[in-house]
C-alpha atoms as a PDB file:
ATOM      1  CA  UNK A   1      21.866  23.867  17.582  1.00  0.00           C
ATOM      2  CA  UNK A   2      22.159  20.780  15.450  1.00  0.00           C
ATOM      3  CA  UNK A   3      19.968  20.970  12.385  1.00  0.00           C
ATOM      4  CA  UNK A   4      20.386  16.964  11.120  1.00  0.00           C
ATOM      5  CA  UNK A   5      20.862  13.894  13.092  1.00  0.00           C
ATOM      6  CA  UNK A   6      23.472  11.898  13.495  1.00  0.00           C
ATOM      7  CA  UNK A   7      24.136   9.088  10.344  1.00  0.00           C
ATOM      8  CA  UNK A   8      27.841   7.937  10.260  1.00  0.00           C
ATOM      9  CA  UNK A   9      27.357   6.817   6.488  1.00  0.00           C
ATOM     10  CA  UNK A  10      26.945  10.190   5.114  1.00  0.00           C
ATOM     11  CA  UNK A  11      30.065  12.538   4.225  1.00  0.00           C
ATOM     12  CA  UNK A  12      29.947  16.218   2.968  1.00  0.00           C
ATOM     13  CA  UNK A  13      32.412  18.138   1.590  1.00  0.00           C
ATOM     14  CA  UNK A  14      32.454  21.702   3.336  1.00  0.00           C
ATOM     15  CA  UNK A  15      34.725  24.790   2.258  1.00  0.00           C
ATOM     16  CA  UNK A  16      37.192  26.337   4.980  1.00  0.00           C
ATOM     17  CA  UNK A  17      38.380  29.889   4.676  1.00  0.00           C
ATOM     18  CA  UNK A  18      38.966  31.162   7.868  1.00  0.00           C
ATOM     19  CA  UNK A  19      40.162  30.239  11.348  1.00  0.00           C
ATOM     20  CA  UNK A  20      39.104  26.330  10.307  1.00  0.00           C
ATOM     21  CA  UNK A  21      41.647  26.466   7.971  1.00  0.00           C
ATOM     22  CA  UNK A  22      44.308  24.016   8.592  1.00  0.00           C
ATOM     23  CA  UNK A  23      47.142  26.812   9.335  1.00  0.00           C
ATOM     24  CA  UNK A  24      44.494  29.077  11.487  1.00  0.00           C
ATOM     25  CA  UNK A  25      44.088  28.836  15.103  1.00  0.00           C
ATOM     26  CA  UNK A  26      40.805  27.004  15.058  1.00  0.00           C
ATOM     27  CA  UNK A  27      41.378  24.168  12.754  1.00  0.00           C
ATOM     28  CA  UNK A  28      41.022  21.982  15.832  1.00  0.00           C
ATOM     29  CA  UNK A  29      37.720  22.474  16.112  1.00  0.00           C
ATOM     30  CA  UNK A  30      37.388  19.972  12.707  1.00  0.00           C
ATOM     31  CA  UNK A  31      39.461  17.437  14.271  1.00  0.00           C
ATOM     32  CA  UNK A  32      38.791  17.445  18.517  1.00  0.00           C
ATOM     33  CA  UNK A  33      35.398  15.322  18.880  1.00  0.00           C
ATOM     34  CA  UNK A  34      35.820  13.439  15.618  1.00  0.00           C
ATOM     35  CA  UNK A  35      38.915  12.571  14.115  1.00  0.00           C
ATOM     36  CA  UNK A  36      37.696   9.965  11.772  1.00  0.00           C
ATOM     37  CA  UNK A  37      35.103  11.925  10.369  1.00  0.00           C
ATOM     38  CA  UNK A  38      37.384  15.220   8.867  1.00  0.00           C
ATOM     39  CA  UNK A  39      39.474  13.921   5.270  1.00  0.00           C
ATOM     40  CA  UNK A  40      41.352  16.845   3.443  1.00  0.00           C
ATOM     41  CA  UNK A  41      39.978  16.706  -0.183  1.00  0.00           C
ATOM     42  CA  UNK A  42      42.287  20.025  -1.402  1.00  0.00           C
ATOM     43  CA  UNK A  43      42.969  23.472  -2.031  1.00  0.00           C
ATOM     44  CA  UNK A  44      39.403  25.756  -3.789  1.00  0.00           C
ATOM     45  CA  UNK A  45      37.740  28.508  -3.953  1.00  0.00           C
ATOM     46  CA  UNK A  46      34.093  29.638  -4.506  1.00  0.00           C
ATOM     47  CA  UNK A  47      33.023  30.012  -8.093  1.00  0.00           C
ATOM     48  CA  UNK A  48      30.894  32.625  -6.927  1.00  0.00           C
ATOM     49  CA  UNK A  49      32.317  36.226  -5.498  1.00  0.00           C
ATOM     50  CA  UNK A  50      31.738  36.635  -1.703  1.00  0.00           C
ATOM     51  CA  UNK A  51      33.018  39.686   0.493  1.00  0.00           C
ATOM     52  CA  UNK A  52      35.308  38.469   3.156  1.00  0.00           C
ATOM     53  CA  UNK A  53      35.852  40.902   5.800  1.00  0.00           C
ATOM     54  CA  UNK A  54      38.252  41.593   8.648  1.00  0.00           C
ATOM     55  CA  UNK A  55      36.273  42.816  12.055  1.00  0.00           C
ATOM     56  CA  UNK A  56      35.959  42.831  16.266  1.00  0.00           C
ATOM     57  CA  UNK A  57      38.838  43.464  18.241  1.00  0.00           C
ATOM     58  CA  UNK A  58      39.832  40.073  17.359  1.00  0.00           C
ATOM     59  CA  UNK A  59      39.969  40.756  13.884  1.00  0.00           C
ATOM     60  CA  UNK A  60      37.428  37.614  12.859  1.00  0.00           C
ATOM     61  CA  UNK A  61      37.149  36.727   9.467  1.00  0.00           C
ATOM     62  CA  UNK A  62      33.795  36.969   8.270  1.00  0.00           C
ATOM     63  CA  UNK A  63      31.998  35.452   4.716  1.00  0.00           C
ATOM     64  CA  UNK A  64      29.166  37.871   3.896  1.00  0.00           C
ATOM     65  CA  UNK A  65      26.011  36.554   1.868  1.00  0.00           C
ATOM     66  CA  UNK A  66      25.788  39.418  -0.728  1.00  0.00           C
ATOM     67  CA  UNK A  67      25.449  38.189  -4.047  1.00  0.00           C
ATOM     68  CA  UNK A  68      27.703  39.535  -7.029  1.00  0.00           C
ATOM     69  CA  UNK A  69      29.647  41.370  -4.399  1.00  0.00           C
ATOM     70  CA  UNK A  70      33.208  40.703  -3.176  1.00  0.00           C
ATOM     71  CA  UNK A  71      35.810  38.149  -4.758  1.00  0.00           C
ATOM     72  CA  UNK A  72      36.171  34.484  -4.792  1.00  0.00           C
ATOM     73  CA  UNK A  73      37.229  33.248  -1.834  1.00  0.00           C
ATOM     74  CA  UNK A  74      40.355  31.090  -1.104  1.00  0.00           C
ATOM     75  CA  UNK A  75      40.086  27.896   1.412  1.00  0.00           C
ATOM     76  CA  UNK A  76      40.667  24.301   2.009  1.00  0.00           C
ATOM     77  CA  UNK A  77      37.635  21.887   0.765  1.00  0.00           C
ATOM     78  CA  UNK A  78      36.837  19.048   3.283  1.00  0.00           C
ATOM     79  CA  UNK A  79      35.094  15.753   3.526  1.00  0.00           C
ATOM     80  CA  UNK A  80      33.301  15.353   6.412  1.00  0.00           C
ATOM     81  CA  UNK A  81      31.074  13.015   8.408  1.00  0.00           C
ATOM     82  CA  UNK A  82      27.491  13.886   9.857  1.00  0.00           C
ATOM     83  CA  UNK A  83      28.859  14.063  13.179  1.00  0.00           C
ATOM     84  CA  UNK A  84      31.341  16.934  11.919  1.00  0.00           C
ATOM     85  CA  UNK A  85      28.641  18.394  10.105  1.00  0.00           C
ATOM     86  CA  UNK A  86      26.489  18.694  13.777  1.00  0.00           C
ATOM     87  CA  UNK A  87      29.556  20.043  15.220  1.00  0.00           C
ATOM     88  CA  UNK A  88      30.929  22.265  12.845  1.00  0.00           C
ATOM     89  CA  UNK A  89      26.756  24.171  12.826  1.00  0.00           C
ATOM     90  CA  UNK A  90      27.502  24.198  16.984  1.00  0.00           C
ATOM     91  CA  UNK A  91      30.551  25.811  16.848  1.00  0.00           C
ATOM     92  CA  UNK A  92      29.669  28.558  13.860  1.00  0.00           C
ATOM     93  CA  UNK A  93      26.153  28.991  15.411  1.00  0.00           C
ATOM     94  CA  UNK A  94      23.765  27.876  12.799  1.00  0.00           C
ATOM     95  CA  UNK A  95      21.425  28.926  11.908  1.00  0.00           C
ATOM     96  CA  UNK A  96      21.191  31.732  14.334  1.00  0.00           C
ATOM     97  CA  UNK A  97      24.715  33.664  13.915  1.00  0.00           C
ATOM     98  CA  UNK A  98      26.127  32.327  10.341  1.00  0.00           C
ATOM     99  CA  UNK A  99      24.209  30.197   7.916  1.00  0.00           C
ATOM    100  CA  UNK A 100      25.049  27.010   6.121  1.00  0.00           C
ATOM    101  CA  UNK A 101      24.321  27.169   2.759  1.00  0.00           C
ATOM    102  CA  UNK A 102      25.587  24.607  -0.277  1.00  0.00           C
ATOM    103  CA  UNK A 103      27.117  26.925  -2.576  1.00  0.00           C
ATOM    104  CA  UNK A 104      29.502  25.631  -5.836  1.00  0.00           C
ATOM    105  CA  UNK A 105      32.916  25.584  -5.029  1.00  0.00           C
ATOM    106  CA  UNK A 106      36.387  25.137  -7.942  1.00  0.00           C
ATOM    107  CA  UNK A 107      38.697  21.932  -6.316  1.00  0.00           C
ATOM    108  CA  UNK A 108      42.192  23.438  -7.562  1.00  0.00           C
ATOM    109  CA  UNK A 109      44.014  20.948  -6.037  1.00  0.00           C
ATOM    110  CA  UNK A 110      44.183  17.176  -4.421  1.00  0.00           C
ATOM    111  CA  UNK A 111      45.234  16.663  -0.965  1.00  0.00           C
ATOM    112  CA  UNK A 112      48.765  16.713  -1.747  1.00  0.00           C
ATOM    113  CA  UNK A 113      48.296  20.219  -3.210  1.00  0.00           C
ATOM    114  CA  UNK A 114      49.666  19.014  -6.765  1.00  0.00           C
ATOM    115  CA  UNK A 115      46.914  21.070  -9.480  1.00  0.00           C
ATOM    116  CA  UNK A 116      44.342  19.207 -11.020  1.00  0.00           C
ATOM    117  CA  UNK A 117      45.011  17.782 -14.739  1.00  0.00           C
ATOM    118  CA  UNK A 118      42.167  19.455 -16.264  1.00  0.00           C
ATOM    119  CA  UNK A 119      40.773  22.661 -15.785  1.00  0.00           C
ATOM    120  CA  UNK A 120      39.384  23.088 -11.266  1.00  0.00           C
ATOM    121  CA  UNK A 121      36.380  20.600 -10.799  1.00  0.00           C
ATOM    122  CA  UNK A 122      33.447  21.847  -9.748  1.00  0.00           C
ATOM    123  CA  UNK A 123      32.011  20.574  -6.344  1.00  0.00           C
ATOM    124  CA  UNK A 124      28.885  21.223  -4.086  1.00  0.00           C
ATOM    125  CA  UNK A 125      30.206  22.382  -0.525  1.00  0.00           C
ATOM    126  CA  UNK A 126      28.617  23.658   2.283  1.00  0.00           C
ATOM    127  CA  UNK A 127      29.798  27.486   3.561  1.00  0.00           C
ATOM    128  CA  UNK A 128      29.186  28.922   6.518  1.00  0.00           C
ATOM    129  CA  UNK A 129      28.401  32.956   6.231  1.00  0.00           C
ATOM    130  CA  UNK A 130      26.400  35.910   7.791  1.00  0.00           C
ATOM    131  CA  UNK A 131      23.227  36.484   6.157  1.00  0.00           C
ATOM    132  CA  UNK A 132      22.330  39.383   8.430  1.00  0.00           C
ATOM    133  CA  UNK A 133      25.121  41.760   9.149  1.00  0.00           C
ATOM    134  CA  UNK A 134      25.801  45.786   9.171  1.00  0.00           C
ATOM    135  CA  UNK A 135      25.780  47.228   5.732  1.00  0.00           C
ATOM    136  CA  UNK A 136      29.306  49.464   7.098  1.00  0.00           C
ATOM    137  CA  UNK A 137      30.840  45.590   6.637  1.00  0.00           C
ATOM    138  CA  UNK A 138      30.638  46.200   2.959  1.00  0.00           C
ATOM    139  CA  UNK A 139      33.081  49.082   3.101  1.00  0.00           C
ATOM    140  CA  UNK A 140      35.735  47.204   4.310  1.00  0.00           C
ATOM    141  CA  UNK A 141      38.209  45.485   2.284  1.00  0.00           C
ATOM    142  CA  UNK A 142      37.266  42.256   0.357  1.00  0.00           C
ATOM    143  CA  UNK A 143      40.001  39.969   0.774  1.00  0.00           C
ATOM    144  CA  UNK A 144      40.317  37.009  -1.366  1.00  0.00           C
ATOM    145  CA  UNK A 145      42.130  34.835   1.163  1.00  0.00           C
ATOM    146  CA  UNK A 146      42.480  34.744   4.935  1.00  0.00           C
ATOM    147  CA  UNK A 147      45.462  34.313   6.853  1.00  0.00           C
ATOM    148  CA  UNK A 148      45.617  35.493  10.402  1.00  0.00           C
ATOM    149  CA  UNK A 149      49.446  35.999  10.496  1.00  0.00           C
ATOM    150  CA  UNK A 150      49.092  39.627  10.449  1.00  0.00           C
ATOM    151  CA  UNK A 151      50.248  40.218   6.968  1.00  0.00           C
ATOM    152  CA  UNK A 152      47.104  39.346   4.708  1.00  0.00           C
ATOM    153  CA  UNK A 153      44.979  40.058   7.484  1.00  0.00           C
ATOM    154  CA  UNK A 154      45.170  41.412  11.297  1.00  0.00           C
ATOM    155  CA  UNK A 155      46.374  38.750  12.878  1.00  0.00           C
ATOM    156  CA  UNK A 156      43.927  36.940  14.431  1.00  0.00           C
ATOM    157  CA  UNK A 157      43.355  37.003  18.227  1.00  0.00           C
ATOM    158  CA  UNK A 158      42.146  34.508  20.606  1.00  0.00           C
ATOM    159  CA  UNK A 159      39.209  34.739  21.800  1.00  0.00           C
ATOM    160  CA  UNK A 160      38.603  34.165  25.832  1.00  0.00           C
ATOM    161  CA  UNK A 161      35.497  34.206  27.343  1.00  0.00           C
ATOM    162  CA  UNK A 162      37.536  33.913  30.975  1.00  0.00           C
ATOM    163  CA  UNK A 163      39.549  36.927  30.249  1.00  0.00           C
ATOM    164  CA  UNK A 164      36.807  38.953  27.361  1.00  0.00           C
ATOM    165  CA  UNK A 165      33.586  38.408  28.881  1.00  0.00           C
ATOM    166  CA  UNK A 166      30.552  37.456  26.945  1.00  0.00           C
ATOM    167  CA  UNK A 167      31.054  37.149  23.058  1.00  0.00           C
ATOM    168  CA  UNK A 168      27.764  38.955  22.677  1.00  0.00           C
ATOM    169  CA  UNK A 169      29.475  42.223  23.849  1.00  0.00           C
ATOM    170  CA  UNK A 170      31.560  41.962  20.662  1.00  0.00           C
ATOM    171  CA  UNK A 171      29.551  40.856  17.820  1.00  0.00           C
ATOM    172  CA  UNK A 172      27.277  44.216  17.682  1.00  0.00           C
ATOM    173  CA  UNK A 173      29.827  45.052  15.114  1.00  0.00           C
ATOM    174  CA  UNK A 174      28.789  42.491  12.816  1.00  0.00           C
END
């Protein structure tokens, strides 16, 4: 469900900490129907403290909303076009599954990764996260980066509706 229309002047910058990030399995999904509108800004990570949490069968990462709970999380920030923007709610499922919200986010790096001069600038980004979810989430570890190798996290498994079946049968966990 898109939630804004289409306007190929306006950029965002959005925050990436899971399977969007650029070493993750889904990163395409930023670049497939719009490669002109996805620009690496750098490395971050939210000034505020989220729980991130491991779950399904194909070990998802999930961002929980639950304020002053969890740790700041680790990801890539991102400018992005409208169009991205639209595409990016469609494939997360906003505002029905995980929720966009503009949250503050520390830039520790520029696209080149080298540190910032100064102390991490503060930047608006938009994060996608479960507002609703099963309180048993919060007693699972908090991890303060994702990385679906299997060593930081389970590694991450594809999911395929041709082989899995419906999604929906899954996502009672969350």
């Amino acid at each position: 469900m898109t939630t804004t229309m289409d306007n190929p002047t306006t950029t965002h910058l959005a925050f990436m900490y899971g399977t969007l990030k650029s070493t993750e399995a889904n990163h395409r999904v930023l670049f497939d129907k719009d490669p002109a509108g996805v620009a690496f800004v750098g490395q971050g990570q939210t000034a505020e403290l989220f729980p991130l949490v491991v779950t399904t069968p194909f070990n998802i990462p999930f961002l929980l909303y639950k304020e002053e709970t969890g740790k700041q999380v680790q990801g890539e920030i991102y400018q992005i076009s409208e169009r991205t923007l639209n595409l990016l709610d469609d494939f997360e499922g906003h505002p029905d599954f995980y929720e966009r919200r503009k949250v503050k986010a520390e830039l520790l790096t520029d696209s080149e990764g080298r540190p910032l001069d100064d102390s991490p600038k503060l930047v608006d980004v938009w994060l996608y996260g479960l507002p609703r979810f099963k309180k048993s989430l919060l007693e699972l570890p908090y991890l303060p980066t994702y990385k679906g190798d299997g060593v930081v996290a389970p590694k991450y498994k594809v999911y395929s509706p041709d082989i899995d079946g419906p999604l929906d049968k899954y996502l009672h966990e969350v």
